[in-house]
N, C-alpha and C. Protein backbone atom coordinates (compact mmCIF):
# COMPACT_ATOMS: atom_id res chain seq x y z
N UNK A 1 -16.30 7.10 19.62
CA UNK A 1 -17.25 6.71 18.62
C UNK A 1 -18.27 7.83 18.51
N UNK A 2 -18.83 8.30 16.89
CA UNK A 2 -19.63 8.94 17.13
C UNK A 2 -20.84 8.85 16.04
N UNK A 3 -22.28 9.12 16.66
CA UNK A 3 -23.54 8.24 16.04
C UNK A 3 -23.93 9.07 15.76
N UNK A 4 -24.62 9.16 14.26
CA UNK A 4 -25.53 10.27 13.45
C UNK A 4 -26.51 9.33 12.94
N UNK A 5 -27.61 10.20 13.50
CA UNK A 5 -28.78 9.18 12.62
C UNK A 5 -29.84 10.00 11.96
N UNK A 6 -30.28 9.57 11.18
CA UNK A 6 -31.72 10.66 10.32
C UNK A 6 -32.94 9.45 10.20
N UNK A 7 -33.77 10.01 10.93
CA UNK A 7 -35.10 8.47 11.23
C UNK A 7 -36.14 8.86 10.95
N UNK A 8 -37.03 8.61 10.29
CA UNK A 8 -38.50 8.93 9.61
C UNK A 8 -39.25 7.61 10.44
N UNK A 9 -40.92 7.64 10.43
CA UNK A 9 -41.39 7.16 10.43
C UNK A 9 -40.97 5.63 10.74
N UNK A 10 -40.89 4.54 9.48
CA UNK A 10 -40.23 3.37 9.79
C UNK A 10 -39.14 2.93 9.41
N UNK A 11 -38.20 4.09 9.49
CA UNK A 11 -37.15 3.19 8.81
C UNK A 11 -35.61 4.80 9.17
N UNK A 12 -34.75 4.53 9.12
CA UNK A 12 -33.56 5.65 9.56
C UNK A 12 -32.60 5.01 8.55
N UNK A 13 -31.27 6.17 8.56
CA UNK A 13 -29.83 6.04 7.97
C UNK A 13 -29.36 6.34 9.13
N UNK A 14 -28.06 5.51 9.41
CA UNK A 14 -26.89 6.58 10.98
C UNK A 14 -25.22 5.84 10.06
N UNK A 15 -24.65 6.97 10.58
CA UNK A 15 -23.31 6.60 10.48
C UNK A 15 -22.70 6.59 11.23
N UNK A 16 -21.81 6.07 11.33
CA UNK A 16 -21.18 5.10 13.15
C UNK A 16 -19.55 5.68 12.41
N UNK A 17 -18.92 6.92 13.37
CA UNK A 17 -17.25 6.79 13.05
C UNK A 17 -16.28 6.38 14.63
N UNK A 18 -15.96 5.22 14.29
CA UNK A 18 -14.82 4.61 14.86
C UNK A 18 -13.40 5.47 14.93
N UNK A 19 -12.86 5.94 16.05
CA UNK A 19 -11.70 6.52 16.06
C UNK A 19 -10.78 5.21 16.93
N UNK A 20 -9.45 4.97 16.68
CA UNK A 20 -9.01 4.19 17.53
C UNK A 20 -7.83 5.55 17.96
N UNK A 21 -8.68 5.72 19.58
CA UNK A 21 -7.51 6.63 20.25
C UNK A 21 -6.78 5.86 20.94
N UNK A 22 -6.64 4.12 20.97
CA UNK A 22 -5.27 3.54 21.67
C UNK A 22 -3.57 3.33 21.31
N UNK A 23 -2.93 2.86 21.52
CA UNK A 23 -1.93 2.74 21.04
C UNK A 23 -1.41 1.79 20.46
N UNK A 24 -2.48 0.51 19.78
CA UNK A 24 -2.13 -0.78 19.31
C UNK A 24 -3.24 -0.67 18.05
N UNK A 25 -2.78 -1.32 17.49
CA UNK A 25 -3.88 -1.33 16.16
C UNK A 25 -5.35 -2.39 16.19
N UNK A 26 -6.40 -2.19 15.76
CA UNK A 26 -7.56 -2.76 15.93
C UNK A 26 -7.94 -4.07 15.13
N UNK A 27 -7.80 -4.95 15.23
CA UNK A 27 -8.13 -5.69 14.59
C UNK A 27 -9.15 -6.26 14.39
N UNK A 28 -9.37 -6.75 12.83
CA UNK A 28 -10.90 -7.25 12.23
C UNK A 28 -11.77 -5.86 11.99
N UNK A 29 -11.41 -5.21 11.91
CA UNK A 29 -12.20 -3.20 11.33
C UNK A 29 -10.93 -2.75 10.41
N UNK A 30 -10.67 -3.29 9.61
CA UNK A 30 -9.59 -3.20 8.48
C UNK A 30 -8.85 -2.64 9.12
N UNK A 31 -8.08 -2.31 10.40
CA UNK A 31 -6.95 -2.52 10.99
C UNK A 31 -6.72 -1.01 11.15
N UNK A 32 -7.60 -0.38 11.45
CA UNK A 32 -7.51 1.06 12.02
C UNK A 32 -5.94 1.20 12.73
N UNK A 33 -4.99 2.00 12.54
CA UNK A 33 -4.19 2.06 13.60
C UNK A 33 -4.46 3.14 14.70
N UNK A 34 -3.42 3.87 15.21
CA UNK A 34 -3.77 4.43 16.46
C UNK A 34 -3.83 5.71 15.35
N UNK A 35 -5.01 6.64 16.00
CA UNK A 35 -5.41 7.66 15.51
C UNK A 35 -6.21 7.83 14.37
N UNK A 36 -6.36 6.61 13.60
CA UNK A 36 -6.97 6.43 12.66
C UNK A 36 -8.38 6.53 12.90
N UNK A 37 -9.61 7.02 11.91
CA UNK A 37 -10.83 6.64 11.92
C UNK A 37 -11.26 5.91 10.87
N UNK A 38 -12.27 4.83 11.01
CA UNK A 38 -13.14 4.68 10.16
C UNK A 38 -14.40 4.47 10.12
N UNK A 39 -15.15 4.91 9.13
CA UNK A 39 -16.74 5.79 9.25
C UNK A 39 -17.39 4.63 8.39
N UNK A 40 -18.75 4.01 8.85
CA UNK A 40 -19.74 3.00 8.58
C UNK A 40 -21.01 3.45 8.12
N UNK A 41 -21.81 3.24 7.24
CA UNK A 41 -23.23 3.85 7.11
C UNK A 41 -24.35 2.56 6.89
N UNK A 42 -25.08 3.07 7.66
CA UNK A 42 -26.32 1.74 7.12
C UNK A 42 -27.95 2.56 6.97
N UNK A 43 -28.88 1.62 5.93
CA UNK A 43 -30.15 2.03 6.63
C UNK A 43 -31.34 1.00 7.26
N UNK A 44 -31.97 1.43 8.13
CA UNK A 44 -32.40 0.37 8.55
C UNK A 44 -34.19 0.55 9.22
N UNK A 45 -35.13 -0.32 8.96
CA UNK A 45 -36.21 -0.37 9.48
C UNK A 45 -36.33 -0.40 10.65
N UNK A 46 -37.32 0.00 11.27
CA UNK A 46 -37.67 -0.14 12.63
C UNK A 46 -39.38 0.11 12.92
N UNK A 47 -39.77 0.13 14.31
CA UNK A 47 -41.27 -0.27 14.74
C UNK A 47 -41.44 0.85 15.59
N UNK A 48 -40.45 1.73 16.15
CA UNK A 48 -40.72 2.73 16.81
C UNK A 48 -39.69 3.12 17.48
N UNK A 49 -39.79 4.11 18.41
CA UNK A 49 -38.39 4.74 19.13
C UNK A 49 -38.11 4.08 20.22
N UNK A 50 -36.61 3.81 20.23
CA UNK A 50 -35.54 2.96 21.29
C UNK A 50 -34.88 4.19 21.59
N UNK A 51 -34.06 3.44 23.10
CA UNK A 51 -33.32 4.79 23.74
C UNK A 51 -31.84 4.00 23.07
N UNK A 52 -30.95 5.13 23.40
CA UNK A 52 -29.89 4.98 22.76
C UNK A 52 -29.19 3.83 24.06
N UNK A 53 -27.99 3.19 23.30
CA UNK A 53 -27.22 1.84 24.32
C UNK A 53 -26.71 3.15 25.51
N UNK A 54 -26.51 2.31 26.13
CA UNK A 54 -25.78 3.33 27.55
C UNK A 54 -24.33 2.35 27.36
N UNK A 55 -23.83 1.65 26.91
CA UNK A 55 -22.13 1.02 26.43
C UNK A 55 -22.12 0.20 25.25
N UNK A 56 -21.27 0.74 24.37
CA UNK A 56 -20.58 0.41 23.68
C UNK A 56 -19.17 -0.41 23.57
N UNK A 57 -18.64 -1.62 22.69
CA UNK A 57 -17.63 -2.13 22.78
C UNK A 57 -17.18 -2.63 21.12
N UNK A 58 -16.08 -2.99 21.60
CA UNK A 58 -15.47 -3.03 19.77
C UNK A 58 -14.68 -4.20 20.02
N UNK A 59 -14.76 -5.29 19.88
CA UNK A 59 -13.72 -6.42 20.07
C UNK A 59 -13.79 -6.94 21.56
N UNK A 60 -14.77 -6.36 22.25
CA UNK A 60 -14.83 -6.88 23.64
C UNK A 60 -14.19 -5.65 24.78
N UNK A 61 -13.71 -4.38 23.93
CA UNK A 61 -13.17 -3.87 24.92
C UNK A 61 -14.29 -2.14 24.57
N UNK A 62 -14.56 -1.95 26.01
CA UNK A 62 -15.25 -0.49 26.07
C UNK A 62 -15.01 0.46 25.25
N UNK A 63 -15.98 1.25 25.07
CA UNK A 63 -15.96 2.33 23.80
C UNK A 63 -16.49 3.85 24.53
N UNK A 64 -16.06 4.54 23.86
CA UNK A 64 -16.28 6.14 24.33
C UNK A 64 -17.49 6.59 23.70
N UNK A 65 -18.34 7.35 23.71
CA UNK A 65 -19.36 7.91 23.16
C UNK A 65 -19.08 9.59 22.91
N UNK A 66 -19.04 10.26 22.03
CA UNK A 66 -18.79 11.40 21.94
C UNK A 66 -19.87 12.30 20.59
């Protein structure tokens, strides 16, 4: 998984890309198969600076950070 964010004052954009490097297809994320990515964008308010998660998961199962 990999996180881009651009954050002003009160409020940021990040885009979140999902790679599925396993060997079964993902389900409920429009069905990424193996090797596939797919890339998310949002923007969103906030009150001040947070540290980034220390784990990530996608369906209940651990995620890579890269």
């Amino acid at each position: 998984m990999t996180v881009t964010t651009n954050a002003w004052n009160t409020g940021l954009t990040a885009s979140v890309t999902i790679t599925n490097t396993g060997t079964t297809t993902i389900n409920g994320w429009g069905a990424p198969a193996p090797g596939v990515s797919v890339t998310i964008g949002y923007q969103a308010g906030h009150t001040g600076n947070s540290p980034a998660l220390p784990v990530f998961t996608l369906n209940g199962t651990g995620c890579t950070s890269s």
